[in-house]
PDB file of N, CA and C in Angstrom:
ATOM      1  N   UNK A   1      -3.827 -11.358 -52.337  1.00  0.00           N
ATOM      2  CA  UNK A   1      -2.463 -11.724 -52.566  1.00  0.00           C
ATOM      3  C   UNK A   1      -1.885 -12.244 -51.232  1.00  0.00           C
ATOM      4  N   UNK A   2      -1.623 -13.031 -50.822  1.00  0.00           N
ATOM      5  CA  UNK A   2      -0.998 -13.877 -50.040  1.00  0.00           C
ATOM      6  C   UNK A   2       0.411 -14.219 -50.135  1.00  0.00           C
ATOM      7  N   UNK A   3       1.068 -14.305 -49.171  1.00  0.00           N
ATOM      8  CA  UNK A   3       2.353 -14.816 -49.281  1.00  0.00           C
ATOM      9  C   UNK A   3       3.018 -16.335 -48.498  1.00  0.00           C
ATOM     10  N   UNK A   4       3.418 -16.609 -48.958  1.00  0.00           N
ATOM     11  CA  UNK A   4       4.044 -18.366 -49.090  1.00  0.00           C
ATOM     12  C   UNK A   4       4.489 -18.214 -47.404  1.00  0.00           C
ATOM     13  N   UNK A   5       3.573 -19.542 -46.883  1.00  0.00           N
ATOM     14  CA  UNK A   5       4.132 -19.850 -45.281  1.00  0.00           C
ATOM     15  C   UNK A   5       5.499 -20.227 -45.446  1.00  0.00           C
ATOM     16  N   UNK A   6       6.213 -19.694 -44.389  1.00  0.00           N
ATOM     17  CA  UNK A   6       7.460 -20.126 -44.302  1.00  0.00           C
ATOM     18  C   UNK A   6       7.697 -20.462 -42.369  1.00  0.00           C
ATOM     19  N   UNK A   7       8.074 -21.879 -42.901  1.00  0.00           N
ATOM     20  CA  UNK A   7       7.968 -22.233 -41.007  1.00  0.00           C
ATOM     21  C   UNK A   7       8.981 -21.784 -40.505  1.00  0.00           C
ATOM     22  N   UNK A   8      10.247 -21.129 -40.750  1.00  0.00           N
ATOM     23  CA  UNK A   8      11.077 -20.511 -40.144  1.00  0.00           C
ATOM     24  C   UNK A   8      11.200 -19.506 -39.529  1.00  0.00           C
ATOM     25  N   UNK A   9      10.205 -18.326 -39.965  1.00  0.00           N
ATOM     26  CA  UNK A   9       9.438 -17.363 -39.841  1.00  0.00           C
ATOM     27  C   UNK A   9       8.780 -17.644 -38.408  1.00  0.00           C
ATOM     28  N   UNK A  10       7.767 -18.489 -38.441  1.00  0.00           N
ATOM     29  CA  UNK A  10       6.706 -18.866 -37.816  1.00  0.00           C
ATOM     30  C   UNK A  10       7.466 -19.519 -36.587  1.00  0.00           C
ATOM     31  N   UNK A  11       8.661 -20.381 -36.893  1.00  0.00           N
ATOM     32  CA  UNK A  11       9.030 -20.682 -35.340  1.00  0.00           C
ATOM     33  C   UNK A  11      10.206 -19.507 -35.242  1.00  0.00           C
ATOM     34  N   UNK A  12      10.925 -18.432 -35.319  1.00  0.00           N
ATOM     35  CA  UNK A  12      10.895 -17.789 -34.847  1.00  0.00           C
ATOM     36  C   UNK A  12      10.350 -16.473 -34.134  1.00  0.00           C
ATOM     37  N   UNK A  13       8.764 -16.176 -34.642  1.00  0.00           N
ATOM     38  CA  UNK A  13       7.976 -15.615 -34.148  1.00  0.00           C
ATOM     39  C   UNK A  13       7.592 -16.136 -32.353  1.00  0.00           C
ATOM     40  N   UNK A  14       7.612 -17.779 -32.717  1.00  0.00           N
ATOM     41  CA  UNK A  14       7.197 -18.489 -30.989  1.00  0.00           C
ATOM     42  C   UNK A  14       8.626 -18.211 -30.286  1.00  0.00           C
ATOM     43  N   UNK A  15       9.300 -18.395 -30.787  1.00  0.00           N
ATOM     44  CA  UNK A  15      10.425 -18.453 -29.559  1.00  0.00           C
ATOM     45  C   UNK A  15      10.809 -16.587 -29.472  1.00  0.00           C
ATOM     46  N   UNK A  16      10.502 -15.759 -30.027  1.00  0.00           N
ATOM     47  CA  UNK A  16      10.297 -14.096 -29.243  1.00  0.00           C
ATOM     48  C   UNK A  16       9.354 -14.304 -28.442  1.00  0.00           C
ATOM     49  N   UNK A  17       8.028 -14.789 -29.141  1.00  0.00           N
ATOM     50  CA  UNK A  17       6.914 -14.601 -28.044  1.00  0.00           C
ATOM     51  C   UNK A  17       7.292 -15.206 -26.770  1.00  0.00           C
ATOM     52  N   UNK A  18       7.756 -16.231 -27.016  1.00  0.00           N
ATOM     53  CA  UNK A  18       8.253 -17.283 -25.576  1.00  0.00           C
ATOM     54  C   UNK A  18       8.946 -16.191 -25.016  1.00  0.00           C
ATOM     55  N   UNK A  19       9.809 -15.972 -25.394  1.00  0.00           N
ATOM     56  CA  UNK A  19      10.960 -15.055 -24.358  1.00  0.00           C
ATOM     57  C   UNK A  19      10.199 -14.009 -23.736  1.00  0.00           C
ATOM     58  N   UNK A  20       9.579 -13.101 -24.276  1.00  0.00           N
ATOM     59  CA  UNK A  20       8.951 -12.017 -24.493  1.00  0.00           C
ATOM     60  C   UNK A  20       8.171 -12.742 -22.596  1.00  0.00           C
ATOM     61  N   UNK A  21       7.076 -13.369 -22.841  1.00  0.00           N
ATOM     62  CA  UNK A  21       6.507 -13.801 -21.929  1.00  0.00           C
ATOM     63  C   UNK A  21       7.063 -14.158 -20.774  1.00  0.00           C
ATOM     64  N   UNK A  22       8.075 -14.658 -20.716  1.00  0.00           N
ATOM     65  CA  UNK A  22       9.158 -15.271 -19.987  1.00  0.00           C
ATOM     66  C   UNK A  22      10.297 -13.980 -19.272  1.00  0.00           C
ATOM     67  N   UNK A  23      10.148 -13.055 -20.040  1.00  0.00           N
ATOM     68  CA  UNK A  23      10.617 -11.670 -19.618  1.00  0.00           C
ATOM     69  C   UNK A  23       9.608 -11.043 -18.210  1.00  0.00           C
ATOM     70  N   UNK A  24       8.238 -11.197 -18.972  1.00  0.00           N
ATOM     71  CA  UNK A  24       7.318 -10.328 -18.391  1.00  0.00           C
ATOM     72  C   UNK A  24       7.338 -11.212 -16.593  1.00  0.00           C
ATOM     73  N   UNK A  25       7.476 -12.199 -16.944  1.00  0.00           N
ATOM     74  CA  UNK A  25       6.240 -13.431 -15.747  1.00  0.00           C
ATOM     75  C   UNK A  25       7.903 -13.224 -14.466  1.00  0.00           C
ATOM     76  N   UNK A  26       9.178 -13.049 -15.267  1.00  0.00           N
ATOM     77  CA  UNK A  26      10.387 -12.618 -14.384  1.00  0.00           C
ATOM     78  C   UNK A  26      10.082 -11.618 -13.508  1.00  0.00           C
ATOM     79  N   UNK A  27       9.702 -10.414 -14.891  1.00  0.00           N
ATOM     80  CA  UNK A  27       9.663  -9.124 -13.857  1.00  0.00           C
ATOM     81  C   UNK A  27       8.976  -8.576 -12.963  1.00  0.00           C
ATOM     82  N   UNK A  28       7.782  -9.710 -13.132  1.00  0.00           N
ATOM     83  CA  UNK A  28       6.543  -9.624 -12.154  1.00  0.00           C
ATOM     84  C   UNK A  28       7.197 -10.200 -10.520  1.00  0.00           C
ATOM     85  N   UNK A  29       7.621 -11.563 -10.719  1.00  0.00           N
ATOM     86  CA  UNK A  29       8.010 -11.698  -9.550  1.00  0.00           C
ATOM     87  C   UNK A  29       9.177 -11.356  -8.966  1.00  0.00           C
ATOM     88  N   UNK A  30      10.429 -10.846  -9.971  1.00  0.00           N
ATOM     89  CA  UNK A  30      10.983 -10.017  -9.051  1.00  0.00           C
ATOM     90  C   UNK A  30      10.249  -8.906  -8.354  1.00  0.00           C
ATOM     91  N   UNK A  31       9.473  -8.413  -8.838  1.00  0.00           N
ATOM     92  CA  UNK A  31       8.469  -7.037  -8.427  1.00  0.00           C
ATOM     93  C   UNK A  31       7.835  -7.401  -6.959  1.00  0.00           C
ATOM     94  N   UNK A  32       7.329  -8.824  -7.430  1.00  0.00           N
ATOM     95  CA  UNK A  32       6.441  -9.329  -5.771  1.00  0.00           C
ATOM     96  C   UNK A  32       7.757  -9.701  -5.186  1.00  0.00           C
ATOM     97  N   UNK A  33       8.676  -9.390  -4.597  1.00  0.00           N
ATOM     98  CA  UNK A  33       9.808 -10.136  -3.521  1.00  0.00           C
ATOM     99  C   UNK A  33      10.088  -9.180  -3.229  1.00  0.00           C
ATOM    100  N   UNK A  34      10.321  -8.251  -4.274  1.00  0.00           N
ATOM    101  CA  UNK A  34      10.881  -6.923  -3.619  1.00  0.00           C
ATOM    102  C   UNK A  34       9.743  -6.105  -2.632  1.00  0.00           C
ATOM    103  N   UNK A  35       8.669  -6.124  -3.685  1.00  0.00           N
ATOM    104  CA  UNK A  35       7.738  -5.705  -2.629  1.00  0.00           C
ATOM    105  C   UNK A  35       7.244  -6.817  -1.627  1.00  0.00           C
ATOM    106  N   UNK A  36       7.568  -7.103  -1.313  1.00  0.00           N
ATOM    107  CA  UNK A  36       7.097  -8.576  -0.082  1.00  0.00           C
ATOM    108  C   UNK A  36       7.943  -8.102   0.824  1.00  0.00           C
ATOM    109  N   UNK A  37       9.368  -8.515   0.629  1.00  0.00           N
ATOM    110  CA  UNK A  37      10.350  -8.008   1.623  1.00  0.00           C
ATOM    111  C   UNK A  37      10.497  -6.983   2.244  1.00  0.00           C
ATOM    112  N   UNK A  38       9.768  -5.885   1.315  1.00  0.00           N
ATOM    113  CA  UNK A  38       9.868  -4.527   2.070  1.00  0.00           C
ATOM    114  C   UNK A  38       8.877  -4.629   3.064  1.00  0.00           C
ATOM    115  N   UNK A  39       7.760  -5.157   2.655  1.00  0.00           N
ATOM    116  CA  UNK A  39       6.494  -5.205   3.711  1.00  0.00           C
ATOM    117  C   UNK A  39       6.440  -6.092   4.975  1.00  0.00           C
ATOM    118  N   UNK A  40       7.966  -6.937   5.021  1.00  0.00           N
ATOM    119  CA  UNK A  40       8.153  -7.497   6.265  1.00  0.00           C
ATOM    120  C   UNK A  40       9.703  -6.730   6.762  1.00  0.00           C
ATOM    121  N   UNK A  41       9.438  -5.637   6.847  1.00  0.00           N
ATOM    122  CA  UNK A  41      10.515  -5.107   7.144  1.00  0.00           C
ATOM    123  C   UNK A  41       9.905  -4.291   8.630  1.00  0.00           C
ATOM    124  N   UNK A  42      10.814  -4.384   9.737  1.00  0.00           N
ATOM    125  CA  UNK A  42      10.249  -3.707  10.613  1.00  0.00           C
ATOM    126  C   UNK A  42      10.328  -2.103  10.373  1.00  0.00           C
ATOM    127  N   UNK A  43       9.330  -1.234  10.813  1.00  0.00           N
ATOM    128  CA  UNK A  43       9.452  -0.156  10.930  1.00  0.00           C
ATOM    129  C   UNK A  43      10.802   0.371  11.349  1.00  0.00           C
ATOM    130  N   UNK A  44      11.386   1.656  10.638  1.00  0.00           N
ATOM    131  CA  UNK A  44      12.438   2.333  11.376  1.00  0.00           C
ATOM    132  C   UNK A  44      11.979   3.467  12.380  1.00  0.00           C
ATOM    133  N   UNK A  45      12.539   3.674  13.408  1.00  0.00           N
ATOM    134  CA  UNK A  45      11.831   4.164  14.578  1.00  0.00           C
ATOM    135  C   UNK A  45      12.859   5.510  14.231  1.00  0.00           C
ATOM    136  N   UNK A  46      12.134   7.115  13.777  1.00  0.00           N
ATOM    137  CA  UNK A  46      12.895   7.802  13.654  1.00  0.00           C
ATOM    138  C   UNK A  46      12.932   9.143  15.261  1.00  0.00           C
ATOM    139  N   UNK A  47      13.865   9.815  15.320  1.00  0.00           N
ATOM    140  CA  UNK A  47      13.698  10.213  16.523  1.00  0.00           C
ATOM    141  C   UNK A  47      12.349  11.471  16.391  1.00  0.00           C
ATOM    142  N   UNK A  48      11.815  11.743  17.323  1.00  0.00           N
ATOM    143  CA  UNK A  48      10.527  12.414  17.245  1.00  0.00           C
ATOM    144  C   UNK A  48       9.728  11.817  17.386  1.00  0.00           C
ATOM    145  N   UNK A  49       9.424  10.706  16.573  1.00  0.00           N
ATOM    146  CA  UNK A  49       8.225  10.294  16.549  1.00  0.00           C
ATOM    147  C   UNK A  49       7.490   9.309  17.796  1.00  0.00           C
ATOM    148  N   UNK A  50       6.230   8.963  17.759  1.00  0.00           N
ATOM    149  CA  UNK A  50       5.673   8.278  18.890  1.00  0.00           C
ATOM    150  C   UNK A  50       6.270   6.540  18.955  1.00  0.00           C
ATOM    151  N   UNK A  51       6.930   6.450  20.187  1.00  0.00           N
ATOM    152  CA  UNK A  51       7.112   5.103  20.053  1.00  0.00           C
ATOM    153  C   UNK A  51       5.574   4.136  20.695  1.00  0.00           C
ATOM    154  N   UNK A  52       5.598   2.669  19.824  1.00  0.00           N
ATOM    155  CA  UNK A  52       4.266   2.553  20.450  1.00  0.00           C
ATOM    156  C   UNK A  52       4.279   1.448  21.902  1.00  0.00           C
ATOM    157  N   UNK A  53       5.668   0.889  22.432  1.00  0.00           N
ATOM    158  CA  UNK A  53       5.547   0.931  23.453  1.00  0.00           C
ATOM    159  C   UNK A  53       5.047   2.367  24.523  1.00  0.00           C
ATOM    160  N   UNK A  54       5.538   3.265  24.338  1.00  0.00           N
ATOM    161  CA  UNK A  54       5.977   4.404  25.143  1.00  0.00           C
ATOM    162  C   UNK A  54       4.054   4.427  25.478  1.00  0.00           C
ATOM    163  N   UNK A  55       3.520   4.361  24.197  1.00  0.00           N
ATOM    164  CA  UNK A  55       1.785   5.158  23.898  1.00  0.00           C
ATOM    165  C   UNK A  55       1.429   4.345  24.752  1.00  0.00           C
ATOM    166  N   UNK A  56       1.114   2.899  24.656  1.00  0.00           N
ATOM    167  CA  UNK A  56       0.770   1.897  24.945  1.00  0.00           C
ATOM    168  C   UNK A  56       0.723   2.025  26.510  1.00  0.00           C
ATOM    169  N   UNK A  57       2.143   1.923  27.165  1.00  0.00           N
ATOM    170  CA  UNK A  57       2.111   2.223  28.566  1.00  0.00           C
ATOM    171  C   UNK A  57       1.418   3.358  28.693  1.00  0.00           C
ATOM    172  N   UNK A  58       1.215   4.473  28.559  1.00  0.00           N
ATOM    173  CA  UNK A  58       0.772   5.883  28.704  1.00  0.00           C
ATOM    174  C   UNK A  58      -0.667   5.887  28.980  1.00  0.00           C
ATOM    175  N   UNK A  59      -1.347   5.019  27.707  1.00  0.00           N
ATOM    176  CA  UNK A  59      -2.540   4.588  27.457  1.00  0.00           C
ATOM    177  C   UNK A  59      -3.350   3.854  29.000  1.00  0.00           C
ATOM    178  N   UNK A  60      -2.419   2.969  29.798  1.00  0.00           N
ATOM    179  CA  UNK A  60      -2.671   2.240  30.376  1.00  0.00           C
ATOM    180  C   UNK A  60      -2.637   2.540  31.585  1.00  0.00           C
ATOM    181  N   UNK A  61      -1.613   3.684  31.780  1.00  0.00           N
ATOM    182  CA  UNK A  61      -1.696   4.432  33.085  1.00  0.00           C
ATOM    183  C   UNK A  61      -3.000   5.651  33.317  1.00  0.00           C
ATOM    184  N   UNK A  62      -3.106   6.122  31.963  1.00  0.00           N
ATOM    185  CA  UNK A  62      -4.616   6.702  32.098  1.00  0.00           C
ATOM    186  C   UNK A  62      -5.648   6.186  32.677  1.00  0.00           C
ATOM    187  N   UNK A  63      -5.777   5.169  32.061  1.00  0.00           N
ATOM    188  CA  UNK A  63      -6.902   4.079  32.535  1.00  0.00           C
ATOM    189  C   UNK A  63      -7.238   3.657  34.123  1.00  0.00           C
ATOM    190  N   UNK A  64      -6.077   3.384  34.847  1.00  0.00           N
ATOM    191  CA  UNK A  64      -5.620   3.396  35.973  1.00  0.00           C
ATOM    192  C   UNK A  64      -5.589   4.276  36.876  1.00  0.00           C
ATOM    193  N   UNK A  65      -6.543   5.102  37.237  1.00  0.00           N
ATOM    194  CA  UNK A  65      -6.956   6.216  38.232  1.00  0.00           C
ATOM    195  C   UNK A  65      -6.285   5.993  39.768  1.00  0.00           C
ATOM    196  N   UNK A  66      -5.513   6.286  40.590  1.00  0.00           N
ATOM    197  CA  UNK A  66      -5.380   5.785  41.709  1.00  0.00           C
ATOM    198  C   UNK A  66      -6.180   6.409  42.660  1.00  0.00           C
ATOM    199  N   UNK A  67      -6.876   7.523  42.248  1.00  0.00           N
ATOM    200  CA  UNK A  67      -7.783   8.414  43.073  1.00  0.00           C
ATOM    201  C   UNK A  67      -8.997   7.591  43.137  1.00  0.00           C
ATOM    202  N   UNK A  68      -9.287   7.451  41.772  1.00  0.00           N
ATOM    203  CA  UNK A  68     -10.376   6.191  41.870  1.00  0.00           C
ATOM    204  C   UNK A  68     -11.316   6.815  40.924  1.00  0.00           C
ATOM    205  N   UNK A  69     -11.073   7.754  40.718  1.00  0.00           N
ATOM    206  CA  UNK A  69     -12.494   8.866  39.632  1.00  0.00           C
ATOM    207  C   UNK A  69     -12.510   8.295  38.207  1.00  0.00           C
ATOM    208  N   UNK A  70     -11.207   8.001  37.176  1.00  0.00           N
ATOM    209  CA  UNK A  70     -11.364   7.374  36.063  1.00  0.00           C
ATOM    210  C   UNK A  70     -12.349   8.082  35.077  1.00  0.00           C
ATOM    211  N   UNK A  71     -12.363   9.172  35.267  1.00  0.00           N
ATOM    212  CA  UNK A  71     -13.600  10.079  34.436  1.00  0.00           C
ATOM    213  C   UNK A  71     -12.765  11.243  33.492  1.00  0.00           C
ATOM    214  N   UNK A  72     -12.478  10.888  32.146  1.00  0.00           N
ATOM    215  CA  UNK A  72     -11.466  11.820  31.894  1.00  0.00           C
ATOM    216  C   UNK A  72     -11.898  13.259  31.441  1.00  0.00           C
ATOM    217  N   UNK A  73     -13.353  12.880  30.750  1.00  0.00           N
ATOM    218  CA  UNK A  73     -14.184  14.007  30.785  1.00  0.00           C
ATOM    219  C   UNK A  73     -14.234  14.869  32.128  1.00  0.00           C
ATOM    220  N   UNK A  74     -14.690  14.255  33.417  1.00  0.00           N
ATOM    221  CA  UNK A  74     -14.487  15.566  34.182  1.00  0.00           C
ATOM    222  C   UNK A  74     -13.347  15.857  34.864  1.00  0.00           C
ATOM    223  N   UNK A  75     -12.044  15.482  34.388  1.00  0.00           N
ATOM    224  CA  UNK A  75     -10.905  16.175  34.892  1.00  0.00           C
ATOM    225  C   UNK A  75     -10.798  16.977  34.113  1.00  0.00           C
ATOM    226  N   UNK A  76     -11.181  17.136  32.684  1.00  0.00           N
ATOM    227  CA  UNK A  76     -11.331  17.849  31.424  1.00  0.00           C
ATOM    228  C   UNK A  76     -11.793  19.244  31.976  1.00  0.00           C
ATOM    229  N   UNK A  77     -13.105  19.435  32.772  1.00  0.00           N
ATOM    230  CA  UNK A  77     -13.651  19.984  32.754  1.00  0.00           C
ATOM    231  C   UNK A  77     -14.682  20.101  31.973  1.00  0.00           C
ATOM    232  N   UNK A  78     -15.050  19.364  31.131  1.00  0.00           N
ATOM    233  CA  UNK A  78     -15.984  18.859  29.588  1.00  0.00           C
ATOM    234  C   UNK A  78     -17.252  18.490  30.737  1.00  0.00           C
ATOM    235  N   UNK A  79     -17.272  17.528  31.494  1.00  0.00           N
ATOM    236  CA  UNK A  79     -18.892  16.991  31.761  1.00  0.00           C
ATOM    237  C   UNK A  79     -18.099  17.041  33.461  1.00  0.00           C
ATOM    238  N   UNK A  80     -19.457  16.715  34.051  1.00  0.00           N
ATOM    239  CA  UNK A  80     -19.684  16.724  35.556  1.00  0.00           C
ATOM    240  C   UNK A  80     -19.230  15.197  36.136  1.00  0.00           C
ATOM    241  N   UNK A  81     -18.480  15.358  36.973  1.00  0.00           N
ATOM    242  CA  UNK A  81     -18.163  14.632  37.923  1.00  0.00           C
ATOM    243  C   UNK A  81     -19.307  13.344  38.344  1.00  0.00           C
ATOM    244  N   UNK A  82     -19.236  12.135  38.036  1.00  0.00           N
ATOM    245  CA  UNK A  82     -20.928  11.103  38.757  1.00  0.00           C
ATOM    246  C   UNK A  82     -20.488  11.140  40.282  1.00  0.00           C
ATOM    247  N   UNK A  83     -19.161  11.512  40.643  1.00  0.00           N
ATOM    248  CA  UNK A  83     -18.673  11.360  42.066  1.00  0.00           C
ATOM    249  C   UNK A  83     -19.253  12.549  42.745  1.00  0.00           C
ATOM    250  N   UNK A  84     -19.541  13.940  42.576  1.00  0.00           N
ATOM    251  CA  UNK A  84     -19.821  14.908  42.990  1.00  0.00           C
ATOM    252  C   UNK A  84     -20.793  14.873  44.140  1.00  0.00           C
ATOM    253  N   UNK A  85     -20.937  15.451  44.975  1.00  0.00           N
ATOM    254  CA  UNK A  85     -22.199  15.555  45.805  1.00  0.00           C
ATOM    255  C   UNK A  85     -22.636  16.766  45.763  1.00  0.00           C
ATOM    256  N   UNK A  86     -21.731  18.111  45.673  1.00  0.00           N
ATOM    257  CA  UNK A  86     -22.838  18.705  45.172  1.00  0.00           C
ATOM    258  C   UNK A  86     -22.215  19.691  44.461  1.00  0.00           C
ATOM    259  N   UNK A  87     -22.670  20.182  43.509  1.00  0.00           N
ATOM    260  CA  UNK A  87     -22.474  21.289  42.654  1.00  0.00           C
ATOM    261  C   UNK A  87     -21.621  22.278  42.794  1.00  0.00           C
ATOM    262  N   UNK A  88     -20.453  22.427  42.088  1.00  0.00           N
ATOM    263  CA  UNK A  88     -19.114  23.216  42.508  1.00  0.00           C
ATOM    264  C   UNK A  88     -19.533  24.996  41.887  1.00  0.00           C
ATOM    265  N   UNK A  89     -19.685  26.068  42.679  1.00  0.00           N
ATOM    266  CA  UNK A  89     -20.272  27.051  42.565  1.00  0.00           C
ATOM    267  C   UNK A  89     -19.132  28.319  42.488  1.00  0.00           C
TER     268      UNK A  89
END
C-alpha cells in the first residue's frame, strides 16, 4: 500500500533538511572561533606561579659558573668533582 507523492511534502522536507544542515555547519564554526581565539590568547600570569622570564634567566645564570667548575652534580654532592686533585677525606 503506498501513498500518493505529494511534491509539497517533499519540498518541504528539503528546505528543513537545508536549514537543519545550515544550523549544524553555523554551530561548528562558531565553535572553531571561539575555540581559536581562546588558543591565541596570552597566558594569564597568576601570582605564585613560575614566571618564564624569571626561569629562563635563572636557568642561564646556572650555566654560568664564575668559579669556573660548572659541575652541578658535584656541588650536589651526587658525583666527584673532574677538578679535584685529590680525594676529600
Amino acid at each position: 500500500m503506498k501513498l500518493p507523492h505529494d511534491p509539497s511534502q517533499t519540498a518541504q522536507r528539503i528546505k528543513v533538511g537545508m536549514i537543519g544542515l545550515a544550523a549544524v555547519v553555523l554551530l561548528v564554526g562558531l565553535a572553531s572561533a571561539i575555540i581559536g581565539s581562546a588558543n591565541r590568547e596570552r597566558p594569564v600570569a597568576t601570582a605564585g606561579t613560575a614566571q618564564p622570564d624569571v626561569v629562563a634567566n635563572m636557568g642561564v645564570s646556572n650555566l654560568v659558573d664564575p668559579a669556573g667548575a660548572g659541575e652541578p652534580l658535584a656541588e650536589m654532592g651526587v658525583a666527584p668533582s673532574a677538578n679535584s686533585q685529590a680525594p676529600a677525606q
